[in-house]
Protein backbone atom coordinates (compact mmCIF):
# COMPACT_ATOMS: atom_id res chain seq x y z
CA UNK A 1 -12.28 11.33 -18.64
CA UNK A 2 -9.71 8.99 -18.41
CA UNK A 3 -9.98 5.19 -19.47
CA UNK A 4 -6.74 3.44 -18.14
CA UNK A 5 -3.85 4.50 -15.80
CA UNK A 6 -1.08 5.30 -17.95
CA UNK A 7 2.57 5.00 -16.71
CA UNK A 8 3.13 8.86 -17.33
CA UNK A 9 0.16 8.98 -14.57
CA UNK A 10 1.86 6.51 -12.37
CA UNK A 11 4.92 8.58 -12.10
CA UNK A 12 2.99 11.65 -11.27
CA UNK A 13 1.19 9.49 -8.75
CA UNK A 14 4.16 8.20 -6.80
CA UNK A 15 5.80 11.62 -6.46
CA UNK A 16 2.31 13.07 -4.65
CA UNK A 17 2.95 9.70 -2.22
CA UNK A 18 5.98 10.68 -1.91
CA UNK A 19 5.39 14.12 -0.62
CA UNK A 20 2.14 12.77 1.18
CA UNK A 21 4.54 10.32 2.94
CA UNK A 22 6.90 13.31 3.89
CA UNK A 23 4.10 15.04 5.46
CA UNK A 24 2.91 12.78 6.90
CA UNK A 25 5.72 11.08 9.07
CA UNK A 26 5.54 12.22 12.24
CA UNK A 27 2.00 11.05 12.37
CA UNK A 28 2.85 7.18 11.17
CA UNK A 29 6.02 7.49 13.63
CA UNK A 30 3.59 8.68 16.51
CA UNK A 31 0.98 5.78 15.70
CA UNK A 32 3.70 2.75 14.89
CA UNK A 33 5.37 3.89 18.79
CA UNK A 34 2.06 2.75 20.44
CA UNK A 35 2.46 -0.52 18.87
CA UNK A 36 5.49 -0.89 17.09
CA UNK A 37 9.34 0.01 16.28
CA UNK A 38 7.95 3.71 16.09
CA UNK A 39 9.34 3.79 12.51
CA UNK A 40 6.85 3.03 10.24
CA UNK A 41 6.73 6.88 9.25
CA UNK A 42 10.75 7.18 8.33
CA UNK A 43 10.04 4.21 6.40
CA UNK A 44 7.48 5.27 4.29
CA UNK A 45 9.11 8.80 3.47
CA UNK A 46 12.54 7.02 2.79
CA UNK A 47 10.99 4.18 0.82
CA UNK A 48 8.21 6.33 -1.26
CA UNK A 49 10.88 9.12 -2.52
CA UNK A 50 13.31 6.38 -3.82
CA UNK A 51 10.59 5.33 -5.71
CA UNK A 52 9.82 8.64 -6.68
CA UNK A 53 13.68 9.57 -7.51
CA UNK A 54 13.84 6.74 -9.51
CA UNK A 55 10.43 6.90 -11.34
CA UNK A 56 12.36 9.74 -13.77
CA UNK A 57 14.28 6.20 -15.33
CA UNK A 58 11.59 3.86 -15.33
CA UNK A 59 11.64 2.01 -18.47
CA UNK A 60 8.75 2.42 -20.96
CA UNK A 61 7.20 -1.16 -19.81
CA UNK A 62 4.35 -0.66 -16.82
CA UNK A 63 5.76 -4.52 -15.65
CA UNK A 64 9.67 -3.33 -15.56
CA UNK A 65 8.53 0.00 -14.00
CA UNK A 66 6.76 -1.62 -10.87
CA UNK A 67 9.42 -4.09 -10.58
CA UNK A 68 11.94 -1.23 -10.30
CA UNK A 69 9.31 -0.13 -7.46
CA UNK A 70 10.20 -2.93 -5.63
CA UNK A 71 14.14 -2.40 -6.26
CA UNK A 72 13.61 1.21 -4.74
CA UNK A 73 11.81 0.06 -2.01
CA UNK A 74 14.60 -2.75 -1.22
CA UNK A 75 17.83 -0.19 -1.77
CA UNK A 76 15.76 2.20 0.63
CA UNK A 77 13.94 0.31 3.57
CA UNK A 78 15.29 -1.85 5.74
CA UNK A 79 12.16 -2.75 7.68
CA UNK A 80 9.56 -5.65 7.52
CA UNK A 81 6.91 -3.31 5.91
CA UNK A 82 8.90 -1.55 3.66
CA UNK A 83 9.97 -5.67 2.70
CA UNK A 84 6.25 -6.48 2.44
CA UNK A 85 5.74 -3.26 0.11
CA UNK A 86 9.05 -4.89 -1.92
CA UNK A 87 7.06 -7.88 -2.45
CA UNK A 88 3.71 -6.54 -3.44
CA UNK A 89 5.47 -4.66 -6.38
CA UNK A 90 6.99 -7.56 -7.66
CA UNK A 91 4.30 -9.62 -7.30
CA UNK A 92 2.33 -6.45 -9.04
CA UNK A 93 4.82 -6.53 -11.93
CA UNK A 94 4.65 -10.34 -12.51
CA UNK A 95 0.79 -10.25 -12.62
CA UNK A 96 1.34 -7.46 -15.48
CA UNK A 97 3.80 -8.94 -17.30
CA UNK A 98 1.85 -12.69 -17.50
CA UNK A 99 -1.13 -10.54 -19.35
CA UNK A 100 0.90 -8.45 -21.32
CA UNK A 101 -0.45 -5.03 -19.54
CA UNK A 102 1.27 -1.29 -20.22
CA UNK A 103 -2.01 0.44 -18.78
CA UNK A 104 -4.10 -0.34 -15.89
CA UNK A 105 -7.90 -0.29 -16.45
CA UNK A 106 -10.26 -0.02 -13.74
CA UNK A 107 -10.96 -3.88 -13.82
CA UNK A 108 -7.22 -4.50 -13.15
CA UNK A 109 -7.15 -2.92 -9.75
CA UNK A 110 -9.22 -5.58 -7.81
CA UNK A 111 -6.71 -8.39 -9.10
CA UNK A 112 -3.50 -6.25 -8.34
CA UNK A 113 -4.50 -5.30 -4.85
CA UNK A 114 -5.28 -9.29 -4.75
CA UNK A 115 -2.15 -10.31 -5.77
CA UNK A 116 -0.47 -7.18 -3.43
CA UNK A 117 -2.03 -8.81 -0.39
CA UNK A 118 -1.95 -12.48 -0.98
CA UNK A 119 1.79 -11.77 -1.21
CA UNK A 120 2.41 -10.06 1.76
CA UNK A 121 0.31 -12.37 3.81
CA UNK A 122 2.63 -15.39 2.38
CA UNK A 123 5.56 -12.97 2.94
CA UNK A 124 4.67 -11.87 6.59
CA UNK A 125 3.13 -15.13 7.56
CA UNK A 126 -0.19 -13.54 8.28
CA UNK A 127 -3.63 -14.35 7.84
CA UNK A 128 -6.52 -11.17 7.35
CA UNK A 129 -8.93 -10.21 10.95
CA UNK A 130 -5.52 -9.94 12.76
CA UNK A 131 -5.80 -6.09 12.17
CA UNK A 132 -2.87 -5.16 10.06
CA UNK A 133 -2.43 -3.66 6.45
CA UNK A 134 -3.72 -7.37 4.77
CA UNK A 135 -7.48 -6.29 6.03
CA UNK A 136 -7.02 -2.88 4.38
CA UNK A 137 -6.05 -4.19 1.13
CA UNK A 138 -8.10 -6.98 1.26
CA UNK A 139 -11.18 -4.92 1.80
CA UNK A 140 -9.66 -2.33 -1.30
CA UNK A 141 -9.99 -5.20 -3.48
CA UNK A 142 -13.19 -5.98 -2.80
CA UNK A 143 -14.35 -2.51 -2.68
CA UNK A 144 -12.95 -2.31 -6.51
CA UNK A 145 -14.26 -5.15 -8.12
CA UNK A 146 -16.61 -3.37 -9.66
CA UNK A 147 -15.84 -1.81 -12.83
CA UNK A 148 -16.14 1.61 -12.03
CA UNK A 149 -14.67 4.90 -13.99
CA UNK A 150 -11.13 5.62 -13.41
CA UNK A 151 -12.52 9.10 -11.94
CA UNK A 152 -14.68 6.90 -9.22
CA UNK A 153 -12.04 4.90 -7.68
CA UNK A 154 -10.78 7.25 -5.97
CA UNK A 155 -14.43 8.37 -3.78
CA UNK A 156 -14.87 4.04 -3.14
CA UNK A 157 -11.16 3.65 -2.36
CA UNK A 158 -11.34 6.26 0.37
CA UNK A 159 -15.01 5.15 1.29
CA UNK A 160 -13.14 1.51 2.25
CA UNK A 161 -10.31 2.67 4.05
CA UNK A 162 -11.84 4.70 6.43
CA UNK A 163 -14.70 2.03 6.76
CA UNK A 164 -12.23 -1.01 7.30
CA UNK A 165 -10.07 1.60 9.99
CA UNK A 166 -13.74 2.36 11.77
CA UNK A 167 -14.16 -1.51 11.46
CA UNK A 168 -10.91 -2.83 13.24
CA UNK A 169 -10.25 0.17 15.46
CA UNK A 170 -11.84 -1.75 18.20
CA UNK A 171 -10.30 -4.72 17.81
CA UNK A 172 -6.50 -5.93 19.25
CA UNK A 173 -3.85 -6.31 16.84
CA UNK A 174 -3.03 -9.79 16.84
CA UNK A 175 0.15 -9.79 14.42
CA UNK A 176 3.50 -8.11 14.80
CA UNK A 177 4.84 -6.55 17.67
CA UNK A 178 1.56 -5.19 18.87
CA UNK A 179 0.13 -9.05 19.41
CA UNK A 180 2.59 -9.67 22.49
CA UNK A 181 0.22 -6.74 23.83
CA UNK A 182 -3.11 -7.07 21.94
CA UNK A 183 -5.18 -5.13 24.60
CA UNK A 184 -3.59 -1.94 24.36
CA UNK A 185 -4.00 -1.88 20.77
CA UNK A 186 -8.19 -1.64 21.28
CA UNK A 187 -8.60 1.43 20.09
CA UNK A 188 -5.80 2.60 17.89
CA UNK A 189 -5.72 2.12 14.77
CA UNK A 190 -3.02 -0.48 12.85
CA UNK A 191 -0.03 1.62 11.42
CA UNK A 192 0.02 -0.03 8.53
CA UNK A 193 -3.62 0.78 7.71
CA UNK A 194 -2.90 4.44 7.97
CA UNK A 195 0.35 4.39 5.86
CA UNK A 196 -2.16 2.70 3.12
CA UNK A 197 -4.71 5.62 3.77
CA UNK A 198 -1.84 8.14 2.73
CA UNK A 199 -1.23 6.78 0.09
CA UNK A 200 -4.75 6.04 -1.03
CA UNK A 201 -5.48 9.87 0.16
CA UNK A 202 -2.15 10.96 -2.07
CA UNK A 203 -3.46 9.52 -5.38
């Protein structure tokens, strides 16, 4: 059983989003043109396999290799979420390199996804129960403050994401373009939550 996430497993993570991503674009493109630019799916795809591309020259340093996350992200996406992605990496990578980390343990997950959504919210100007990817990632962290075995996050991860989509399904989206039309979004679910499912599913 593994004990920490290694950066070896990292890289083999982000090439499975990658191809997750890929797969799944015409369903984020379908979901983001009910309330969005209709985009969301290209930017995923493009955004996850520059990360992937360039995972084969991360440096040996988990902080460096996240932060080169973000770089990828910023060369390859133009949009606001692939920019809100952008800044959750580097926040990600600051947060490692201020305690020193080159593995991930199970009890660093909770403060990462922390960090990940406190800086998009600051980024994006939003505020979580407005439906968007802040209340998935808000509820992730939660979900993982436990300390649980690397080989369990995975089953409580998935458990949260599709509870916080059943959650807010019914609710309007009340930030980005969908809020200029918050009743049509009762009933779909937020774009942004499903790109996290994907990758959440991917891992």
């Amino acid at each position: 059983m593994a004990m920490n996430i290694t950066l070896d497993m990292l890289k083999q993570a982000v090439i499975r989003i990658a191809i997750a991503c890929e797969q799944s674009q015409s369903m984020l493109c379908e979901a983001d043109s009910r309330l969005g630019d209709g985009d969301l799916g290209i930017t995923m795809q493009k955004g996850w396999r520059q990360i992937a591309d360039d995972s084969q020259d991360w440096p040996e340093d988990l902080s460096k290799a996240l932060f080169q996350c973000s770089k990828s992200l910023q060369k390859a996406c133009a949009s606001s979420f692939g920019t809100l992605q952008a800044t959750a990496f580097m926040a990600m990578a600051k947060y490692c390199k201020e305690n020193q980390l080159q593995e991930i343990s199970s009890s660093d997950i909770s403060p990462l996804l922390t960090i990940a959504y406190q800086s998009m919210m600051a980024r994006g100007k939003g505020e979580l129960g407005q439906k968007s990817v802040l209340d998935i990632l808000y509820h992730l962290s939660e979900a993982l403050k436990p300390t649980l075995a690397i080989d369990n996050l995975k089953a409580a991860a998935l458990q949260s994401v599709d509870s916080t989509l059943n959650e807010f399904r019914q609710k309007p989206n009340l930030l980005g373009r969908a809020r200029m039309f918050p009743e049509k979004s009762i009933g779909l679910d937020d774009p942004g939550m499903l790109a996290i499912k994907v990758i959440v599913e991917a891992i």
